[in-house]
PDB file of N, CA and C in Angstrom:
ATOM      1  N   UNK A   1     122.256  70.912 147.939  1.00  0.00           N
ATOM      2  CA  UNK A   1     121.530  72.051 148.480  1.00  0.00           C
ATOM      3  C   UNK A   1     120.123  72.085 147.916  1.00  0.00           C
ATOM      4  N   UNK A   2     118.725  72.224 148.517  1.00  0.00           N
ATOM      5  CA  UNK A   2     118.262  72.925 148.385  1.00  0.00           C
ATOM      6  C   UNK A   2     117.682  74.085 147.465  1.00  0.00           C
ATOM      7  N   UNK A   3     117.061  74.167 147.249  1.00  0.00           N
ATOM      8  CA  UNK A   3     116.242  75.559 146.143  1.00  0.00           C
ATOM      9  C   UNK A   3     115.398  75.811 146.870  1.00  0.00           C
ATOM     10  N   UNK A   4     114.988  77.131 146.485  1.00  0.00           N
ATOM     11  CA  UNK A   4     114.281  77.762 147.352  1.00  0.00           C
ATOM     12  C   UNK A   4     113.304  79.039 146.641  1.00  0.00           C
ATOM     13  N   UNK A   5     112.119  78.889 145.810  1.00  0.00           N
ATOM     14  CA  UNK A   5     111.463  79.804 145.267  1.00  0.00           C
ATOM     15  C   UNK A   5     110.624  80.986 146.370  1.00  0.00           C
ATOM     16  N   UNK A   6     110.946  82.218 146.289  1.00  0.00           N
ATOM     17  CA  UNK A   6     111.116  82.964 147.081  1.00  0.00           C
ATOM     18  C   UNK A   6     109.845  83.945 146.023  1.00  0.00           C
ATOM     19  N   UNK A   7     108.565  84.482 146.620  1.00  0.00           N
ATOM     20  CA  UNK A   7     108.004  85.411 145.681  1.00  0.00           C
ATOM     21  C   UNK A   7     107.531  86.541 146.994  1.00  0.00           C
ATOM     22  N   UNK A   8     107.949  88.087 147.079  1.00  0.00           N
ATOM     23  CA  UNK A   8     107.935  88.672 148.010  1.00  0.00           C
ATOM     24  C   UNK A   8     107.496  89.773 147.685  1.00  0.00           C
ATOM     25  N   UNK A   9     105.995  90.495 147.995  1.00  0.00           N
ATOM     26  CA  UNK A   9     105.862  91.799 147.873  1.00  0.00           C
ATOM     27  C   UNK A   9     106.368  92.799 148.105  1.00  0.00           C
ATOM     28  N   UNK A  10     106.685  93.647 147.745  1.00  0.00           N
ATOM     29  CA  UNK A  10     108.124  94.983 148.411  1.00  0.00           C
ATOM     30  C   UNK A  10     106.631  95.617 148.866  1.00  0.00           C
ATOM     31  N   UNK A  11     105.666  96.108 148.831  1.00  0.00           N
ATOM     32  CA  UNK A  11     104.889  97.170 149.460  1.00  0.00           C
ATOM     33  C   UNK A  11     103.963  96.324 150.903  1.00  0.00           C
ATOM     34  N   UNK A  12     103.793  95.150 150.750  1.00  0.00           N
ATOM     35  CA  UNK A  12     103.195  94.696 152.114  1.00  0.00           C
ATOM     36  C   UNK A  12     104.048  93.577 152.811  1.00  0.00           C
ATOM     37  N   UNK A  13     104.777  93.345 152.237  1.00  0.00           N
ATOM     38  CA  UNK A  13     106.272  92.666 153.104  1.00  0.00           C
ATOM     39  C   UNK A  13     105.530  91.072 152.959  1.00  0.00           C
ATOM     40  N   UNK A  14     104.505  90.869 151.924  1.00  0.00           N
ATOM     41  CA  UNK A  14     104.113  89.217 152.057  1.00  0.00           C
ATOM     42  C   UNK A  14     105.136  88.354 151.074  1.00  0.00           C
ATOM     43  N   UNK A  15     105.505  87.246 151.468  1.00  0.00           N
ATOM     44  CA  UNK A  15     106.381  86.116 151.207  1.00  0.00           C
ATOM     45  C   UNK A  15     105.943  84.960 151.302  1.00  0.00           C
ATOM     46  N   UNK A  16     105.534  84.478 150.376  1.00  0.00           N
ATOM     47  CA  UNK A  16     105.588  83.012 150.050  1.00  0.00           C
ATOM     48  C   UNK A  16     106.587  82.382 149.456  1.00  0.00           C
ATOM     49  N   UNK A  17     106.626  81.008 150.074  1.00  0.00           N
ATOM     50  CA  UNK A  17     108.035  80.355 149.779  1.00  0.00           C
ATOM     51  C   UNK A  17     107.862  78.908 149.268  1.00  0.00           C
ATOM     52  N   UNK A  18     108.206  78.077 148.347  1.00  0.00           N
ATOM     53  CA  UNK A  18     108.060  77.143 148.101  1.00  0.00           C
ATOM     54  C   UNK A  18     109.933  76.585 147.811  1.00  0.00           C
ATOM     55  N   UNK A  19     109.798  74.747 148.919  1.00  0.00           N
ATOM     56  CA  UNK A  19     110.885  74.340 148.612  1.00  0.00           C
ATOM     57  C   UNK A  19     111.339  73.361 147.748  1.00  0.00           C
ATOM     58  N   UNK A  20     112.175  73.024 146.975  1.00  0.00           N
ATOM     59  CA  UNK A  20     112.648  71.961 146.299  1.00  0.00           C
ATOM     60  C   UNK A  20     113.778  71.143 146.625  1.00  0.00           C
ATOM     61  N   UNK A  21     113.782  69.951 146.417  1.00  0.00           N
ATOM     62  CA  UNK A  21     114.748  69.159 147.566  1.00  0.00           C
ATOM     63  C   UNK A  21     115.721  69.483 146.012  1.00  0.00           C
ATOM     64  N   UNK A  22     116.982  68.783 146.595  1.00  0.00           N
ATOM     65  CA  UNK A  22     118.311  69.037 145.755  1.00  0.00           C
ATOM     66  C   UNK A  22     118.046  67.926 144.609  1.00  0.00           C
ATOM     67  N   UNK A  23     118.652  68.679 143.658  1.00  0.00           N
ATOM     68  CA  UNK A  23     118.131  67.651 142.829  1.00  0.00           C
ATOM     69  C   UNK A  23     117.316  68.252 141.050  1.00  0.00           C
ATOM     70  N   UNK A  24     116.213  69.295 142.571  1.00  0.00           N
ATOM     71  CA  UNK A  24     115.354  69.770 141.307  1.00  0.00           C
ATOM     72  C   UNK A  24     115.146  71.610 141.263  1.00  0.00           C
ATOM     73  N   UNK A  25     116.558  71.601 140.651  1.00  0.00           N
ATOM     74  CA  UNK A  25     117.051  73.256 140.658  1.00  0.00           C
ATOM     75  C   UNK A  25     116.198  73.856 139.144  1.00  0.00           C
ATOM     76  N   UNK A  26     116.128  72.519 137.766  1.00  0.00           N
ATOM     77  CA  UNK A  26     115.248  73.271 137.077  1.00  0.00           C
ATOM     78  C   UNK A  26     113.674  73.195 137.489  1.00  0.00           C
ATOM     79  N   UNK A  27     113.084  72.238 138.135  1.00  0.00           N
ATOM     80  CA  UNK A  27     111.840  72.685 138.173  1.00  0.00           C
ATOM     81  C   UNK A  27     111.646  74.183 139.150  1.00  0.00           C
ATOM     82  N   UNK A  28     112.709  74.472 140.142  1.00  0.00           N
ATOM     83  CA  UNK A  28     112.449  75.659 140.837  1.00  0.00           C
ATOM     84  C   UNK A  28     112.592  76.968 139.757  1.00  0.00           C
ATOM     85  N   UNK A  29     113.815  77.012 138.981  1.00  0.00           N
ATOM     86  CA  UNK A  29     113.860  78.145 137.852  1.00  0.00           C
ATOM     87  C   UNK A  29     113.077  77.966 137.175  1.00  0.00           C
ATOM     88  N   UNK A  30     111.958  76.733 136.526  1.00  0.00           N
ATOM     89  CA  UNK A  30     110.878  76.849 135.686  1.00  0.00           C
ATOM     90  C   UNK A  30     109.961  77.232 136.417  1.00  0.00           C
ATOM     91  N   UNK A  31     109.577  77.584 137.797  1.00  0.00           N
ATOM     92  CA  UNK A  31     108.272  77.795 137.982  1.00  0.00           C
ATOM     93  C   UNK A  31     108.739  79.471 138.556  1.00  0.00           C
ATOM     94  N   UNK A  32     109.732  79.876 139.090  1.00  0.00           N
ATOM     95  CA  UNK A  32     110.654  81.084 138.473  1.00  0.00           C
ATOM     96  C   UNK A  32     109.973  81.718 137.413  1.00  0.00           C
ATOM     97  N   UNK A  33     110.277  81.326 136.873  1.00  0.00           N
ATOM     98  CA  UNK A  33     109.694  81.828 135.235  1.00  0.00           C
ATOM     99  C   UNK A  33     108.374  81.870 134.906  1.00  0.00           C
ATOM    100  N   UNK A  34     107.568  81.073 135.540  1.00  0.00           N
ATOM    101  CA  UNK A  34     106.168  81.248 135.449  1.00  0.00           C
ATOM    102  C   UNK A  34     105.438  82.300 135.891  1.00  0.00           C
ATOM    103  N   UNK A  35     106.049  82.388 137.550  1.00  0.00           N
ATOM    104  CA  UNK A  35     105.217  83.188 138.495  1.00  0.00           C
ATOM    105  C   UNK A  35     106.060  84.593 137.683  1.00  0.00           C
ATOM    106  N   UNK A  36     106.887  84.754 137.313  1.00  0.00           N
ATOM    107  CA  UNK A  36     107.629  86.297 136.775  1.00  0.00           C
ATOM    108  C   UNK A  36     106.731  86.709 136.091  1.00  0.00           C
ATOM    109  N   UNK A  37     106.294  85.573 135.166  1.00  0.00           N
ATOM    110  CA  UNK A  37     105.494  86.312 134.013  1.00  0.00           C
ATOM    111  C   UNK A  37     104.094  87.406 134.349  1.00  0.00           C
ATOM    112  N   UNK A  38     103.719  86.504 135.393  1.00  0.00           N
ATOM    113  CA  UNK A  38     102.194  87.316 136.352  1.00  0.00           C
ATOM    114  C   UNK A  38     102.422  87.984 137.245  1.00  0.00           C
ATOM    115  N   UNK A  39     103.716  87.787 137.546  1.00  0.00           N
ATOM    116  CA  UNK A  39     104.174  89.359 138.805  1.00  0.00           C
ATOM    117  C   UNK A  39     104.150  90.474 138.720  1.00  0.00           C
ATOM    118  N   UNK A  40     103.842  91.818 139.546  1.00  0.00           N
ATOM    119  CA  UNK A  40     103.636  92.638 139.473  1.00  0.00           C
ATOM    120  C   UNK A  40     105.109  93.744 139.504  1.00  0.00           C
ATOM    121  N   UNK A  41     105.001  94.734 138.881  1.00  0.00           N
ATOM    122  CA  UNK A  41     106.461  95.536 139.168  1.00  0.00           C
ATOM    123  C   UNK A  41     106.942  95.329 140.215  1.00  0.00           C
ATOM    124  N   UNK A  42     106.052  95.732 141.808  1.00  0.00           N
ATOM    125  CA  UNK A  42     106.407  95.417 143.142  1.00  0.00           C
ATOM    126  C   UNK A  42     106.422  94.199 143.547  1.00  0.00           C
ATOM    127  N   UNK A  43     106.786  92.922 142.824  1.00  0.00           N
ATOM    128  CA  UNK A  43     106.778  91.732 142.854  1.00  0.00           C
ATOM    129  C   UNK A  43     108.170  91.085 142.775  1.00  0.00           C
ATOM    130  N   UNK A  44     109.305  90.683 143.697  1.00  0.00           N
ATOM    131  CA  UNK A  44     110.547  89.728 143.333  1.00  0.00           C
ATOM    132  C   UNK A  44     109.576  88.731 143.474  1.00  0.00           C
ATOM    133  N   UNK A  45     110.089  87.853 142.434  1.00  0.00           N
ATOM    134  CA  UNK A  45     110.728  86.032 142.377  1.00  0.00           C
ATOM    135  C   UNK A  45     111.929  86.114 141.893  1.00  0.00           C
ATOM    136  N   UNK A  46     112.333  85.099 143.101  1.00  0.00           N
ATOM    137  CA  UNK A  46     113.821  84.522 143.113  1.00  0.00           C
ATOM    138  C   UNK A  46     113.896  83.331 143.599  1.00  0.00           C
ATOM    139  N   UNK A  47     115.214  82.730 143.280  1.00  0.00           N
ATOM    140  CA  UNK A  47     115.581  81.572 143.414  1.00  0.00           C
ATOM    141  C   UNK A  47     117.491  81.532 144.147  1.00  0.00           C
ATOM    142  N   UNK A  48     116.644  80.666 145.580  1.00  0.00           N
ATOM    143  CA  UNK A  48     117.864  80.998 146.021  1.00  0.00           C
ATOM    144  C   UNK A  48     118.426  79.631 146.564  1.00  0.00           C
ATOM    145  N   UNK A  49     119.908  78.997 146.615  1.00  0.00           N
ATOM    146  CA  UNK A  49     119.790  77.986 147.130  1.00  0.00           C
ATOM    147  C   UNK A  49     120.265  77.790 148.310  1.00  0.00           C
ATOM    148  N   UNK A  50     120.117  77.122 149.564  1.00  0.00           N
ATOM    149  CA  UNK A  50     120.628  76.623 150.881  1.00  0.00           C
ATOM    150  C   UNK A  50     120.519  75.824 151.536  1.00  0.00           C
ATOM    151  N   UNK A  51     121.240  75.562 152.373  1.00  0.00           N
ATOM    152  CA  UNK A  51     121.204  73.894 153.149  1.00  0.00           C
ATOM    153  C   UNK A  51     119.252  73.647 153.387  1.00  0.00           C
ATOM    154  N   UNK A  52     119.160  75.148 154.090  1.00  0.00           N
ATOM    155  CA  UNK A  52     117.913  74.559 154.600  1.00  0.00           C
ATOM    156  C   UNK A  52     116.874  75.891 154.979  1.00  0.00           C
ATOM    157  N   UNK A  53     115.760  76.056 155.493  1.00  0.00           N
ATOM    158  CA  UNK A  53     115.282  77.741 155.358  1.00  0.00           C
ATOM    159  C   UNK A  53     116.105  78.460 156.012  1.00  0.00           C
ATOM    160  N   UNK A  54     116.430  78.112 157.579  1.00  0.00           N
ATOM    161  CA  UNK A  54     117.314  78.674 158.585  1.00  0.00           C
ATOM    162  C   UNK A  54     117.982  79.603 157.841  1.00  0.00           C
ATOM    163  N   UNK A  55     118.927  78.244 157.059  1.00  0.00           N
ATOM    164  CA  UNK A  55     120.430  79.439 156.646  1.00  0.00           C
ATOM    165  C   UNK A  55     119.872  80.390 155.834  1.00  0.00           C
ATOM    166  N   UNK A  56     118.627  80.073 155.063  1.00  0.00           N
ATOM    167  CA  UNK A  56     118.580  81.018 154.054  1.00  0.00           C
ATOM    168  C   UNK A  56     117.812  82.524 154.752  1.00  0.00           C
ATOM    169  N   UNK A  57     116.956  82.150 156.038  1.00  0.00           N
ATOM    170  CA  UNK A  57     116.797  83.510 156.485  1.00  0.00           C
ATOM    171  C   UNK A  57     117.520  83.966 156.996  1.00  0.00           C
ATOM    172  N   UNK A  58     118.866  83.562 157.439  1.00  0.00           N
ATOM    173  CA  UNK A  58     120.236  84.304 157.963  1.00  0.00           C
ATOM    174  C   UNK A  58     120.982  84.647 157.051  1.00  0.00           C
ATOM    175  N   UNK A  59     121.297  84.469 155.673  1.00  0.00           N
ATOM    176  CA  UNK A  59     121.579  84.893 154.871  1.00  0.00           C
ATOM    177  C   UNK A  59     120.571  85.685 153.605  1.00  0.00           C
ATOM    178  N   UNK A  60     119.563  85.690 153.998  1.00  0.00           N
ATOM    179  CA  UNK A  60     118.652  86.643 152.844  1.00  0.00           C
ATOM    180  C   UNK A  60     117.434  87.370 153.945  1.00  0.00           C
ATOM    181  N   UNK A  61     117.953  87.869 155.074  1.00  0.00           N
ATOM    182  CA  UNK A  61     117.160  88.311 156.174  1.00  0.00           C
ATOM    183  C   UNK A  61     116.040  89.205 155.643  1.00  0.00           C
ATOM    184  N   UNK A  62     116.345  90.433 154.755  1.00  0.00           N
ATOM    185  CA  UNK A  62     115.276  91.138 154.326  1.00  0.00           C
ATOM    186  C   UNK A  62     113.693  90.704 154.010  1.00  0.00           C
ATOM    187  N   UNK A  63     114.037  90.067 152.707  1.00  0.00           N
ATOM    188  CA  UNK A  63     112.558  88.573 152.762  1.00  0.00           C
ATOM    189  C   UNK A  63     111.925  88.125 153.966  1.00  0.00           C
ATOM    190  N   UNK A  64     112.551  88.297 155.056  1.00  0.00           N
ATOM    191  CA  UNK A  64     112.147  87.326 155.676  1.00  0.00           C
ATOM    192  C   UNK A  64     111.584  88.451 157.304  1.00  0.00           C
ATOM    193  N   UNK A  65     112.124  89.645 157.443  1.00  0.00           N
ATOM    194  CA  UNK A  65     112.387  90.659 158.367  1.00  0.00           C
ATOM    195  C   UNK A  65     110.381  91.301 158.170  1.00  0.00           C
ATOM    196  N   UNK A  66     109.813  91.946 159.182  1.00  0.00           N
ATOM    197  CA  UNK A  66     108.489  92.543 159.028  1.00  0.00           C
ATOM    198  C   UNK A  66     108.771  93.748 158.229  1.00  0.00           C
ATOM    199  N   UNK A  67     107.641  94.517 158.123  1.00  0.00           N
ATOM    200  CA  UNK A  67     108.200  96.035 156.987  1.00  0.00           C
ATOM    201  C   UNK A  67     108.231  96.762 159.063  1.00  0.00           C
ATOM    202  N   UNK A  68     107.911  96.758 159.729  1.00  0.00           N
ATOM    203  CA  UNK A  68     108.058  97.699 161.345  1.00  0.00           C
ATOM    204  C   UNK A  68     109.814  97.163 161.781  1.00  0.00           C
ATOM    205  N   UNK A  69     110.177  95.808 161.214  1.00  0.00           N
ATOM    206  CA  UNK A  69     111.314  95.792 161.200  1.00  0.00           C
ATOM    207  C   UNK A  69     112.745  96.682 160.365  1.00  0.00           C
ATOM    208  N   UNK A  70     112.081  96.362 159.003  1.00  0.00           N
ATOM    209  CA  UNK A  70     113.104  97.012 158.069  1.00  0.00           C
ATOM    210  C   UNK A  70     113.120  98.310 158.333  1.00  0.00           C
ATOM    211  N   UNK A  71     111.801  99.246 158.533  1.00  0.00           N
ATOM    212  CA  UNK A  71     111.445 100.474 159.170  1.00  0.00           C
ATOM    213  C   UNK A  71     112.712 100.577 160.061  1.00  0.00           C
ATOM    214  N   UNK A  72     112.850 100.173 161.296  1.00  0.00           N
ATOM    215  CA  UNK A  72     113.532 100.102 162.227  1.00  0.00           C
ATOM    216  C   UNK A  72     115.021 100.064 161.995  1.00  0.00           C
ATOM    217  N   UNK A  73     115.246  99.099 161.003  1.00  0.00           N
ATOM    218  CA  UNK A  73     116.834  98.797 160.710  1.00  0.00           C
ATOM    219  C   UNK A  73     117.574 100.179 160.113  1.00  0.00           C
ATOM    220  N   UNK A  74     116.305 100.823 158.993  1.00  0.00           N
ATOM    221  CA  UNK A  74     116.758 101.901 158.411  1.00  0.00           C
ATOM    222  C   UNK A  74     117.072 103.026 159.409  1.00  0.00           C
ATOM    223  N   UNK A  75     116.133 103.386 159.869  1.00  0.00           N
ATOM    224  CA  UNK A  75     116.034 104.381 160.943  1.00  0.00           C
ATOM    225  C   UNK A  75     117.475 104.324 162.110  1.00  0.00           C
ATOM    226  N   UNK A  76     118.092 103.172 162.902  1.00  0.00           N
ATOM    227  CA  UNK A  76     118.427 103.096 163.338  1.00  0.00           C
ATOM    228  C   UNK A  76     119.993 103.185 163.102  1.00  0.00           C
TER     229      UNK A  76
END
């Protein structure tokens, strides 16, 4: 599988994603650890692993959903 460094603003819904082929699960948790250190309260990094992005935005949809979306999901 896959790694998948995930760094996602909770107040403007921005996501950047960087991938790592299988293999290299510590360089993804070391750079994990880097970007944490300079993140902001409203800041996740995570590390997630999956076949490929697909599955991982079908299984970690939020990250990946607009904020007029999540708006919507709640509401609804």
């Amino acid at each position: 599988m896959k790694s998948f460094v995930l760094v996602y603003e909770r107040p403007t819904g921005k996501l950047d994603t960087m991938e790592f082929p299988e293999g290299q699960r510590h360089e993804a948790f070391a750079l994990r650890s880097k970007l944490q250190r300079t993140a902001g309260p409203e800041t996740e990094v995570v590390v997630f692993h999956a076949n490929d992005l697909q599955e991982l935005r079908s299984t970690h949809q939020r990250y990946f959903a607009s904020v007029g979306e999540m708006i919507a999901k709640q509401h609804a």
